[in-house]
PDB file of N, CA and C in Angstrom:
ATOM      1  N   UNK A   1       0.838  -1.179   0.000  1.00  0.00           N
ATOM      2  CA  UNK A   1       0.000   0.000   0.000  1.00  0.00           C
ATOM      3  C   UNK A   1       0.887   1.248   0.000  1.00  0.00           C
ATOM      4  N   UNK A   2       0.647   2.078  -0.805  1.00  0.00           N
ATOM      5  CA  UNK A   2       1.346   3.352  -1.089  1.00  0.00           C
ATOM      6  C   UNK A   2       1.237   4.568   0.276  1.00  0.00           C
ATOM      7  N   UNK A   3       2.485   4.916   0.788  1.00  0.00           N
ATOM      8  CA  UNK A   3       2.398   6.055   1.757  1.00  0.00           C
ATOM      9  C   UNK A   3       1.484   6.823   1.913  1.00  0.00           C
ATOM     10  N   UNK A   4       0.509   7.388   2.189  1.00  0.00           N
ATOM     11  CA  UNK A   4      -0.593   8.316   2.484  1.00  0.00           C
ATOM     12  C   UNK A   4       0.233   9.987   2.171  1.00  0.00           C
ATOM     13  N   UNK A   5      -0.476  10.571   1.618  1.00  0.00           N
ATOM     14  CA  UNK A   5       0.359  12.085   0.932  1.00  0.00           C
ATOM     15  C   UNK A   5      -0.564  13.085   1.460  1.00  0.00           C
ATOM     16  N   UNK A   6      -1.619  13.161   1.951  1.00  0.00           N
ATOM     17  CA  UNK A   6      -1.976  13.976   2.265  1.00  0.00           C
ATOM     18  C   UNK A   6      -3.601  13.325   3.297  1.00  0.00           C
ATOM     19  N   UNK A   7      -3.790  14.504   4.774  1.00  0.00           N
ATOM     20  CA  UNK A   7      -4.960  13.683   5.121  1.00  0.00           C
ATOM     21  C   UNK A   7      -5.818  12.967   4.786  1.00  0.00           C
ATOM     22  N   UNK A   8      -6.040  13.549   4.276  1.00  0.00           N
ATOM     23  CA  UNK A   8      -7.817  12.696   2.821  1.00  0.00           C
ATOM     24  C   UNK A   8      -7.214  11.309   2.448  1.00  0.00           C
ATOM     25  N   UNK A   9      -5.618  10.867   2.610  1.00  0.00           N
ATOM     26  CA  UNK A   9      -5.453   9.628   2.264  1.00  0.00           C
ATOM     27  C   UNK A   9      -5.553   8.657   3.320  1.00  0.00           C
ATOM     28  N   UNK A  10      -5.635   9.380   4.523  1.00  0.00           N
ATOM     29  CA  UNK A  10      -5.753   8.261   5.788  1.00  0.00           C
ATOM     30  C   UNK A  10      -6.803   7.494   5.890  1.00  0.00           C
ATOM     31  N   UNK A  11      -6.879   6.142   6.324  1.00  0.00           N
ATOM     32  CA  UNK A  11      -7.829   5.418   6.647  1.00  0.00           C
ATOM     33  C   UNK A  11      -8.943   6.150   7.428  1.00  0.00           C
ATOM     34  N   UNK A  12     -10.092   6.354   7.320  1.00  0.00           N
ATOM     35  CA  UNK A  12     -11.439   6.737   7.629  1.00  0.00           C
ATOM     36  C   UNK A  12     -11.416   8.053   7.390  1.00  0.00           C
ATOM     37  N   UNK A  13     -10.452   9.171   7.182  1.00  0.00           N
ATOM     38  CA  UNK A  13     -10.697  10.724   6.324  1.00  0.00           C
ATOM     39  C   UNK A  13     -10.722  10.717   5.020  1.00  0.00           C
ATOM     40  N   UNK A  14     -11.183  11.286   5.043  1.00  0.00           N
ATOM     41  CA  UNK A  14     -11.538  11.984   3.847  1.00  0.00           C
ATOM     42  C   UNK A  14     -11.219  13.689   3.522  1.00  0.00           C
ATOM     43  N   UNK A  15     -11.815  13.524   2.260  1.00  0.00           N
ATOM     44  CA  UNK A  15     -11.572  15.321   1.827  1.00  0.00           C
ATOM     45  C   UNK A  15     -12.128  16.253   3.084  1.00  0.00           C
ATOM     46  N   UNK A  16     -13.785  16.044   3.541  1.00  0.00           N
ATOM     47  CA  UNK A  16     -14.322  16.623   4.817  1.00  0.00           C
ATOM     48  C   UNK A  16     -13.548  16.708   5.834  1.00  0.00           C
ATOM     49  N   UNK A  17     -12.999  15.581   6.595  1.00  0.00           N
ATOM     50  CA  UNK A  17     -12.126  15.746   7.739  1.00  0.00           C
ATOM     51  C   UNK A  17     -10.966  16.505   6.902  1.00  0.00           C
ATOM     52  N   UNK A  18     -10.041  16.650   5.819  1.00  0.00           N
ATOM     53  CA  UNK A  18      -9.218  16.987   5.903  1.00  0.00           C
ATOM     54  C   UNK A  18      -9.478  18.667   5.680  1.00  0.00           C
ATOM     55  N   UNK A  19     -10.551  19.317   5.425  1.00  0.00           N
ATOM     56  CA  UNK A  19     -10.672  20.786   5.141  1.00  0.00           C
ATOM     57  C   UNK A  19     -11.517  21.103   6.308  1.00  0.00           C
ATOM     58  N   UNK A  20     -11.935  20.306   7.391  1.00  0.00           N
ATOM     59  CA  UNK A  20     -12.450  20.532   8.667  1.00  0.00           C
ATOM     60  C   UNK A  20     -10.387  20.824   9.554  1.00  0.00           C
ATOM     61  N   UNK A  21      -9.549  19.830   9.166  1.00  0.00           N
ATOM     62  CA  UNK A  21      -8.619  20.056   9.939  1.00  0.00           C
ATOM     63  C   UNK A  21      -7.843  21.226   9.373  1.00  0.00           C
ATOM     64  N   UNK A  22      -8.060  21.478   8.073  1.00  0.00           N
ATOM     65  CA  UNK A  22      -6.653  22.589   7.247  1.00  0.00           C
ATOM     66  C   UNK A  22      -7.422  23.756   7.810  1.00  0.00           C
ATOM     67  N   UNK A  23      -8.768  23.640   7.839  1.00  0.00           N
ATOM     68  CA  UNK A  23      -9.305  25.747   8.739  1.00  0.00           C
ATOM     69  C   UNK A  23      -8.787  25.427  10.029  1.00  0.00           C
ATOM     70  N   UNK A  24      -8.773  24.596  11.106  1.00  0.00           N
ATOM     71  CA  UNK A  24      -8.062  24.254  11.897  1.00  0.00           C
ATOM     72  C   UNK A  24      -6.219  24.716  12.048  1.00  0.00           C
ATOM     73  N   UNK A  25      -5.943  24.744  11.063  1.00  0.00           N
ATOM     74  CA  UNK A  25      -4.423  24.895  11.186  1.00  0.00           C
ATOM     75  C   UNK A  25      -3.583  23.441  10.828  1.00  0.00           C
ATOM     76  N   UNK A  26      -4.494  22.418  10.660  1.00  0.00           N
ATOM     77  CA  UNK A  26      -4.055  21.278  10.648  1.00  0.00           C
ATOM     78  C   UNK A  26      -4.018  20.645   9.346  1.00  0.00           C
ATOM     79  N   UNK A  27      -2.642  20.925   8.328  1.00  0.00           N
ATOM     80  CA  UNK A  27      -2.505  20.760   7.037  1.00  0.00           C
ATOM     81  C   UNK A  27      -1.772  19.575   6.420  1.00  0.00           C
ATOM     82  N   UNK A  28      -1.024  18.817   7.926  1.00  0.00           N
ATOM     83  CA  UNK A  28      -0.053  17.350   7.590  1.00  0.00           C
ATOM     84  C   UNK A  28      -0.339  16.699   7.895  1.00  0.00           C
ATOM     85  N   UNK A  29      -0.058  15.570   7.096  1.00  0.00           N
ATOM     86  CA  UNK A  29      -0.039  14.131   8.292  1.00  0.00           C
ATOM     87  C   UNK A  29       1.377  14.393   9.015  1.00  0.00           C
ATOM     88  N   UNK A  30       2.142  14.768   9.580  1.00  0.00           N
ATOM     89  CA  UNK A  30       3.160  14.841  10.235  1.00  0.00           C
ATOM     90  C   UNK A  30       2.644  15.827  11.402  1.00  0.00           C
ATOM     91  N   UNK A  31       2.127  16.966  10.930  1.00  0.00           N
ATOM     92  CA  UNK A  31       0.990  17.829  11.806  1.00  0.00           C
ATOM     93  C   UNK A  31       0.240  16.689  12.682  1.00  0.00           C
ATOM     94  N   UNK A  32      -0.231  16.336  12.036  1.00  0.00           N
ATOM     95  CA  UNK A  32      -1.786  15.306  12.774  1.00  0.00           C
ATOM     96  C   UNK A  32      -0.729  14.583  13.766  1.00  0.00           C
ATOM     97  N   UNK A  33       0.204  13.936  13.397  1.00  0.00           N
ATOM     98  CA  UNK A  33       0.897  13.015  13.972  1.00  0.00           C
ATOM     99  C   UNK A  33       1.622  13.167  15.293  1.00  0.00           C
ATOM    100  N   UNK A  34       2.215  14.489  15.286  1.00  0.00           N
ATOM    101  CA  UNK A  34       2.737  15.768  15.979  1.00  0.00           C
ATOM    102  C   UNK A  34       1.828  16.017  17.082  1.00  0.00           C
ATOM    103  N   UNK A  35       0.433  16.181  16.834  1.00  0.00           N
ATOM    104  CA  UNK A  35       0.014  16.957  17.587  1.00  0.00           C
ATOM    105  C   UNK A  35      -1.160  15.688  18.335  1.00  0.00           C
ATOM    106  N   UNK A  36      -1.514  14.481  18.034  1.00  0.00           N
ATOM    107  CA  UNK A  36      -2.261  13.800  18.313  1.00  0.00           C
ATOM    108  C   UNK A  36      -4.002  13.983  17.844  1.00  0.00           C
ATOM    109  N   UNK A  37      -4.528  12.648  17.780  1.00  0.00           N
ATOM    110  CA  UNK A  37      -5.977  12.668  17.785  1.00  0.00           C
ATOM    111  C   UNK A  37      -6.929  13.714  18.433  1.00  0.00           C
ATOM    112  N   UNK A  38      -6.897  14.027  19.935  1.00  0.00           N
ATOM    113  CA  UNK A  38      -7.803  15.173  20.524  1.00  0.00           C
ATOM    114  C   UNK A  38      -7.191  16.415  20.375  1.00  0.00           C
ATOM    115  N   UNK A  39      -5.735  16.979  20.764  1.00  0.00           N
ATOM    116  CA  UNK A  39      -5.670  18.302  20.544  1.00  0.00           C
ATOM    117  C   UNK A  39      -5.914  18.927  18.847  1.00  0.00           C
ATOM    118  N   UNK A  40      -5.922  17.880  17.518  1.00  0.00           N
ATOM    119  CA  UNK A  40      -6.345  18.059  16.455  1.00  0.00           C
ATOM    120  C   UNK A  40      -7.720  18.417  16.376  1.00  0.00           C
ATOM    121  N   UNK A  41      -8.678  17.318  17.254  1.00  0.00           N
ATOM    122  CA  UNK A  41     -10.096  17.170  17.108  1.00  0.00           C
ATOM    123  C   UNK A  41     -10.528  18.511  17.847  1.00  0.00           C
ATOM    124  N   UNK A  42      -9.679  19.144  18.734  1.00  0.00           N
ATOM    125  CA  UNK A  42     -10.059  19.911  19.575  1.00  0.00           C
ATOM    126  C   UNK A  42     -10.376  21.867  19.131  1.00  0.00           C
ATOM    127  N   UNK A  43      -9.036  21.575  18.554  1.00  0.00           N
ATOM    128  CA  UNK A  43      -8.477  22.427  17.198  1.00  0.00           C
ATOM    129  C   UNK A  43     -10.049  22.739  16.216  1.00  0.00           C
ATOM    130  N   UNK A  44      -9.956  21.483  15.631  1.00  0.00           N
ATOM    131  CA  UNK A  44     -11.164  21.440  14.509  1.00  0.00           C
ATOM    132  C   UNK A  44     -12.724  21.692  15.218  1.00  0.00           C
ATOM    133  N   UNK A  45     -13.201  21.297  15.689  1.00  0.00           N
ATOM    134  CA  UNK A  45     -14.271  22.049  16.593  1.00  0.00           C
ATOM    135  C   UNK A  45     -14.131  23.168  17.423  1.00  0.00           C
ATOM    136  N   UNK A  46     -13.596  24.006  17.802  1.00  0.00           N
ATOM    137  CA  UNK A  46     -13.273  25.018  17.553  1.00  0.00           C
ATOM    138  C   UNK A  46     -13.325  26.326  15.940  1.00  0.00           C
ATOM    139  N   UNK A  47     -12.713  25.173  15.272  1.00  0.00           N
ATOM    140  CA  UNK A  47     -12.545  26.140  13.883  1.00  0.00           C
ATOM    141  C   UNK A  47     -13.813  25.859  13.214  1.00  0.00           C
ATOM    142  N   UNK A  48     -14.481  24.637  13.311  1.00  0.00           N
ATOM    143  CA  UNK A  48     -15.928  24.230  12.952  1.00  0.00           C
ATOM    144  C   UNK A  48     -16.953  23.992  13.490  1.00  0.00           C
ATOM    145  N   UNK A  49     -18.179  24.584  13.545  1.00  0.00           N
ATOM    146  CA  UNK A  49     -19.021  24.475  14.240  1.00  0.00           C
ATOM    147  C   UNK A  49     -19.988  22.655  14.226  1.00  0.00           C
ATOM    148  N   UNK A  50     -19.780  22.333  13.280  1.00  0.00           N
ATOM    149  CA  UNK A  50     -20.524  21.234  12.457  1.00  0.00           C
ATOM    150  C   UNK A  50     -19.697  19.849  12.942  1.00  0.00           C
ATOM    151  N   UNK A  51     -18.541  20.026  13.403  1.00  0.00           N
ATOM    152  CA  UNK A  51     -17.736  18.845  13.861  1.00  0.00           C
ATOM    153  C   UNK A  51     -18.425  18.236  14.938  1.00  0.00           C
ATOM    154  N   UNK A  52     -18.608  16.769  14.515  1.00  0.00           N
ATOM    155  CA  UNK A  52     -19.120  15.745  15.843  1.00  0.00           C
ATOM    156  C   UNK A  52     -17.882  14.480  15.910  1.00  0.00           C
ATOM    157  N   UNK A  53     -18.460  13.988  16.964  1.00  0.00           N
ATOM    158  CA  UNK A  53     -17.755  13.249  18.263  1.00  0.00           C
ATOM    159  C   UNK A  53     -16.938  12.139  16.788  1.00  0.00           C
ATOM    160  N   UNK A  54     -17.522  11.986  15.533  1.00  0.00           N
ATOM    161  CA  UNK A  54     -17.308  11.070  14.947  1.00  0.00           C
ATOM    162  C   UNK A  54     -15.863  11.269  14.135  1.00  0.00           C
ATOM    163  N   UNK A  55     -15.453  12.554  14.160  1.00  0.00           N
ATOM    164  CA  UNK A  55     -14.442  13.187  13.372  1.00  0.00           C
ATOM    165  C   UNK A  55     -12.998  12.332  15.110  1.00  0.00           C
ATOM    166  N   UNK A  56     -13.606  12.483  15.892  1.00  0.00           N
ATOM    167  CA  UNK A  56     -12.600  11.940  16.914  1.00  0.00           C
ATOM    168  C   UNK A  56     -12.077  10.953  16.914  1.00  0.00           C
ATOM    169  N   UNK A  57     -13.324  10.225  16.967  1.00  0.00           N
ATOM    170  CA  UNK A  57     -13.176   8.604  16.151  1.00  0.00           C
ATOM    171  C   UNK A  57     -12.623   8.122  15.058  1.00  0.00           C
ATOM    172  N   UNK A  58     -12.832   8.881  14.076  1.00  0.00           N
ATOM    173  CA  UNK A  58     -11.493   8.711  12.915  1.00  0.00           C
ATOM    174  C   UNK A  58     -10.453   9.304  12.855  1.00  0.00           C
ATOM    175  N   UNK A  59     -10.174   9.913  13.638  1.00  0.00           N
ATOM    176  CA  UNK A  59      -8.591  10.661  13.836  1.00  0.00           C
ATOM    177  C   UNK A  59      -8.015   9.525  14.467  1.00  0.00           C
ATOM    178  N   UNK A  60      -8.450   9.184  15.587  1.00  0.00           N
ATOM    179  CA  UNK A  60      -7.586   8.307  16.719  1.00  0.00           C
ATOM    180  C   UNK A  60      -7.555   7.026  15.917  1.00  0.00           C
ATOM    181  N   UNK A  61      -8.512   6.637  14.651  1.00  0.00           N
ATOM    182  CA  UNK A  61      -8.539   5.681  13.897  1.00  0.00           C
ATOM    183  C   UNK A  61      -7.505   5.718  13.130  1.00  0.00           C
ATOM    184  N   UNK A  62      -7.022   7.034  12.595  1.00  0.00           N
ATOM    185  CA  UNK A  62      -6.397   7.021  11.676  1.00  0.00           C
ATOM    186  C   UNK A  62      -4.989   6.743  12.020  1.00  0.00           C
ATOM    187  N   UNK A  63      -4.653   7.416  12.948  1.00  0.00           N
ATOM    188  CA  UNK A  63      -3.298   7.880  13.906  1.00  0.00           C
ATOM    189  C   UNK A  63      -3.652   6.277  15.074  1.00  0.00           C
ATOM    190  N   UNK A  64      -3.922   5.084  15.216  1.00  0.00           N
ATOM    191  CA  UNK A  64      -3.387   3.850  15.589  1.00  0.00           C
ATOM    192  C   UNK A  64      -3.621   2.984  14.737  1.00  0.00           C
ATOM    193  N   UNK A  65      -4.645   3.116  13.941  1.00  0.00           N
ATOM    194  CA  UNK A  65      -4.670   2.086  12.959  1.00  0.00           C
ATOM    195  C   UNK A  65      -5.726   0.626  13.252  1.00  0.00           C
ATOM    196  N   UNK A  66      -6.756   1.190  14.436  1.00  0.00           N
ATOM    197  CA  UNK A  66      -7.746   0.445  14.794  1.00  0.00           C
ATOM    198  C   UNK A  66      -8.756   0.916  14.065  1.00  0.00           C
ATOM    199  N   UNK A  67     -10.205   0.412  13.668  1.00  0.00           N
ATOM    200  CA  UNK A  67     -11.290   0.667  13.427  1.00  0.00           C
ATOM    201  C   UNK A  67     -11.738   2.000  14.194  1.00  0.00           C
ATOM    202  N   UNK A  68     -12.404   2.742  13.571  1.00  0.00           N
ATOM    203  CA  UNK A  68     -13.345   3.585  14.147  1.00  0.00           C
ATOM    204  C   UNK A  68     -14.349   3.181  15.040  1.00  0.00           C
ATOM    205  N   UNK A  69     -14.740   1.689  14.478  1.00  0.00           N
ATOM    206  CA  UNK A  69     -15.787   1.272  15.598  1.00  0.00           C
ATOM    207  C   UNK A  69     -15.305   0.798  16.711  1.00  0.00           C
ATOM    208  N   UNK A  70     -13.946   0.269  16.767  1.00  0.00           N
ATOM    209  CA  UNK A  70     -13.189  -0.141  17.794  1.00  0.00           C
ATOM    210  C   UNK A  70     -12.906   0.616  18.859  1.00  0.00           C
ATOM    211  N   UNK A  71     -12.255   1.638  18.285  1.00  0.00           N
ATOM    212  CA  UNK A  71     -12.114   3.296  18.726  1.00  0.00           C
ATOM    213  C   UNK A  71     -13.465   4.000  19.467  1.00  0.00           C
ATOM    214  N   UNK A  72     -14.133   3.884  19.061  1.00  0.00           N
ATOM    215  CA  UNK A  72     -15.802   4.154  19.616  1.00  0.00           C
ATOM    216  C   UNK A  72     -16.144   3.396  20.745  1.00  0.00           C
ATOM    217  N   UNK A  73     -15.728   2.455  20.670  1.00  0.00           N
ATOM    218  CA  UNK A  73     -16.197   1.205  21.576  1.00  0.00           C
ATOM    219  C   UNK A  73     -14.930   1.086  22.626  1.00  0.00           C
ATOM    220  N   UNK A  74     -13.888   0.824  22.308  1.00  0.00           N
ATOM    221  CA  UNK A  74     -12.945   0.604  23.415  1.00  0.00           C
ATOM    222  C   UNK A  74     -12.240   1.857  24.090  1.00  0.00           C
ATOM    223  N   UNK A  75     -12.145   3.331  23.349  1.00  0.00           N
ATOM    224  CA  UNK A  75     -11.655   3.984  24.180  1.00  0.00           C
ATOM    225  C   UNK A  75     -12.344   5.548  24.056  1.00  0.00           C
ATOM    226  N   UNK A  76     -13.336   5.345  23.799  1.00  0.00           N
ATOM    227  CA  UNK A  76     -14.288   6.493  23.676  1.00  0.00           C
ATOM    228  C   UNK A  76     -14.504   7.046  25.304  1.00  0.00           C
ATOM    229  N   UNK A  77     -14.304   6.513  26.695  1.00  0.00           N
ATOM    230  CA  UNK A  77     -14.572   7.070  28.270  1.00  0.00           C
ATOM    231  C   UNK A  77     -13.013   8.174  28.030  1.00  0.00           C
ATOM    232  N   UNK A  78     -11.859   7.230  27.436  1.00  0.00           N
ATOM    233  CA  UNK A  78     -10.505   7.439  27.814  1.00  0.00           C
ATOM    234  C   UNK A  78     -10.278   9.156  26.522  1.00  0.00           C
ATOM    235  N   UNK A  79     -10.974   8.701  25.767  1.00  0.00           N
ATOM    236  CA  UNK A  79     -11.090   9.787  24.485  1.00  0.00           C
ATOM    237  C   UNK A  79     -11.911  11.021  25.227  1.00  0.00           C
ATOM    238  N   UNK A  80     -12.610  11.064  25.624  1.00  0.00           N
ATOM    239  CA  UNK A  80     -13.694  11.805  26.039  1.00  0.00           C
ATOM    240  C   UNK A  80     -12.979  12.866  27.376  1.00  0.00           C
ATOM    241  N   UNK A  81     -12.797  11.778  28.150  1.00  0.00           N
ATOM    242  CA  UNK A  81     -11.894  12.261  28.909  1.00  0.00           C
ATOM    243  C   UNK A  81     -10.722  13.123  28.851  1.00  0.00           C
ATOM    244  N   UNK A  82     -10.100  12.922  28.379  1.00  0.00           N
ATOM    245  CA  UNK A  82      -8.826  13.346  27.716  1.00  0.00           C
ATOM    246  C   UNK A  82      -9.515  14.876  26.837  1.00  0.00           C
ATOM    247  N   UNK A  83     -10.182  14.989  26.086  1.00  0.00           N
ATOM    248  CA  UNK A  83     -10.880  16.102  25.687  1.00  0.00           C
ATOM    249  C   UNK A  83     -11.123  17.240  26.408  1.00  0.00           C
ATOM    250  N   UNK A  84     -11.491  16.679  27.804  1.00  0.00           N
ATOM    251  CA  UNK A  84     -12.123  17.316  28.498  1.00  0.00           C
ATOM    252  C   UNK A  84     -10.839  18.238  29.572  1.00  0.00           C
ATOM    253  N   UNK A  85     -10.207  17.419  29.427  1.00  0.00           N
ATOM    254  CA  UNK A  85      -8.794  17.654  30.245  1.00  0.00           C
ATOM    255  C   UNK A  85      -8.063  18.653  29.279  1.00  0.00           C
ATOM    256  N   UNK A  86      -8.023  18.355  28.228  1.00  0.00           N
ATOM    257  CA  UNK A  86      -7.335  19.170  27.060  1.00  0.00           C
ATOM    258  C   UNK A  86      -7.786  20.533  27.313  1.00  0.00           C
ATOM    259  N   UNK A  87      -9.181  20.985  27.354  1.00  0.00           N
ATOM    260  CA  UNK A  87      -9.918  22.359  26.933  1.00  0.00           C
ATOM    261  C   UNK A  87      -9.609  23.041  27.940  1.00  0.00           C
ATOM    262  N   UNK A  88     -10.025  21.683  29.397  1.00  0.00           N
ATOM    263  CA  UNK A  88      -9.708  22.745  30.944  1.00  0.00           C
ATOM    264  C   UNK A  88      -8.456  23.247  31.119  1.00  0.00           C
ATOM    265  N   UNK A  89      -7.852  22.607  30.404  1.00  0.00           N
ATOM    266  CA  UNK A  89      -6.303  23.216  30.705  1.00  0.00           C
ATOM    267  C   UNK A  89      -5.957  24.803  29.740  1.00  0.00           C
ATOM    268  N   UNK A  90      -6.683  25.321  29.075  1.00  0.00           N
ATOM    269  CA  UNK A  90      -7.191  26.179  28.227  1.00  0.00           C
ATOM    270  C   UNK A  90      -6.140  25.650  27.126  1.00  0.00           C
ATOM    271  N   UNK A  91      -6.247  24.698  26.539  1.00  0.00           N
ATOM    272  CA  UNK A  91      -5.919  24.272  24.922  1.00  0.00           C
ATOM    273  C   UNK A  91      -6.761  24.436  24.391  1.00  0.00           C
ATOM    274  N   UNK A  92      -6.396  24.520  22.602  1.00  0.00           N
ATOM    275  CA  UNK A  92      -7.692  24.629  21.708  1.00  0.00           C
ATOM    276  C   UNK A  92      -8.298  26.004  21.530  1.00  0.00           C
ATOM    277  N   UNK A  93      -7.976  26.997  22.271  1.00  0.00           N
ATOM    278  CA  UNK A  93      -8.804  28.260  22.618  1.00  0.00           C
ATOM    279  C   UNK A  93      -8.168  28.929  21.133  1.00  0.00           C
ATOM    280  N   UNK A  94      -8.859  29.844  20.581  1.00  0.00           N
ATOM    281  CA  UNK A  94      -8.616  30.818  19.552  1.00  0.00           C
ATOM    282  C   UNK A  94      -7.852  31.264  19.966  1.00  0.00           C
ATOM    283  N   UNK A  95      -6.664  31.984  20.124  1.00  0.00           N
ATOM    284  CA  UNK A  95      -5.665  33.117  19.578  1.00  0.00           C
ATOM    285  C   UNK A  95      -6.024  34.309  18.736  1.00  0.00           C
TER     286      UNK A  95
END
């Protein structure tokens, strides 16, 4: 399977997640990689109003390489969590 060149090539994104993450600030896969699944997702809701819980689920899908439904199912308390910890700490905030 050929290297992935740009988000939209990762397993479960697409063009949507990837122009939900580039208004975000989030234009690499080395970016994405860099910065992890929630402070990305965190980023992108912020920059998008329209982003749901499901864009989380395929980030963290994309960046371990488990299913989305797996991801949903096995670490969605630990995902959630972690979100929540992210924002209180004032990450994610506009500049």
């Amino acid at each position: 399977m050929a290297e992935p060149k740009s988000i939209a090539d990762l397993r479960n994104l697409g063009p949507k997640s990837q122009e939900m993450l580039t208004r975000a600030g989030v234009g690499s896969i080395a970016q994405l990689r860099a910065l992890g699944s929630v402070p990305a997702y965190v980023m992108a809701k912020r920059a998008n109003r329209k982003v749901s819980l499901n864009l989380l689920w395929a980030l963290e899908s994309a960046l371990s390489g488990e299913s989305w439904q797996e991801v949903a199912r096995l670490h969605r308390t630990s995902l959630l969590l972690a979100v929540e910890v992210y924002e209180k700490n004032g990450h994610g905030n506009a500049e």
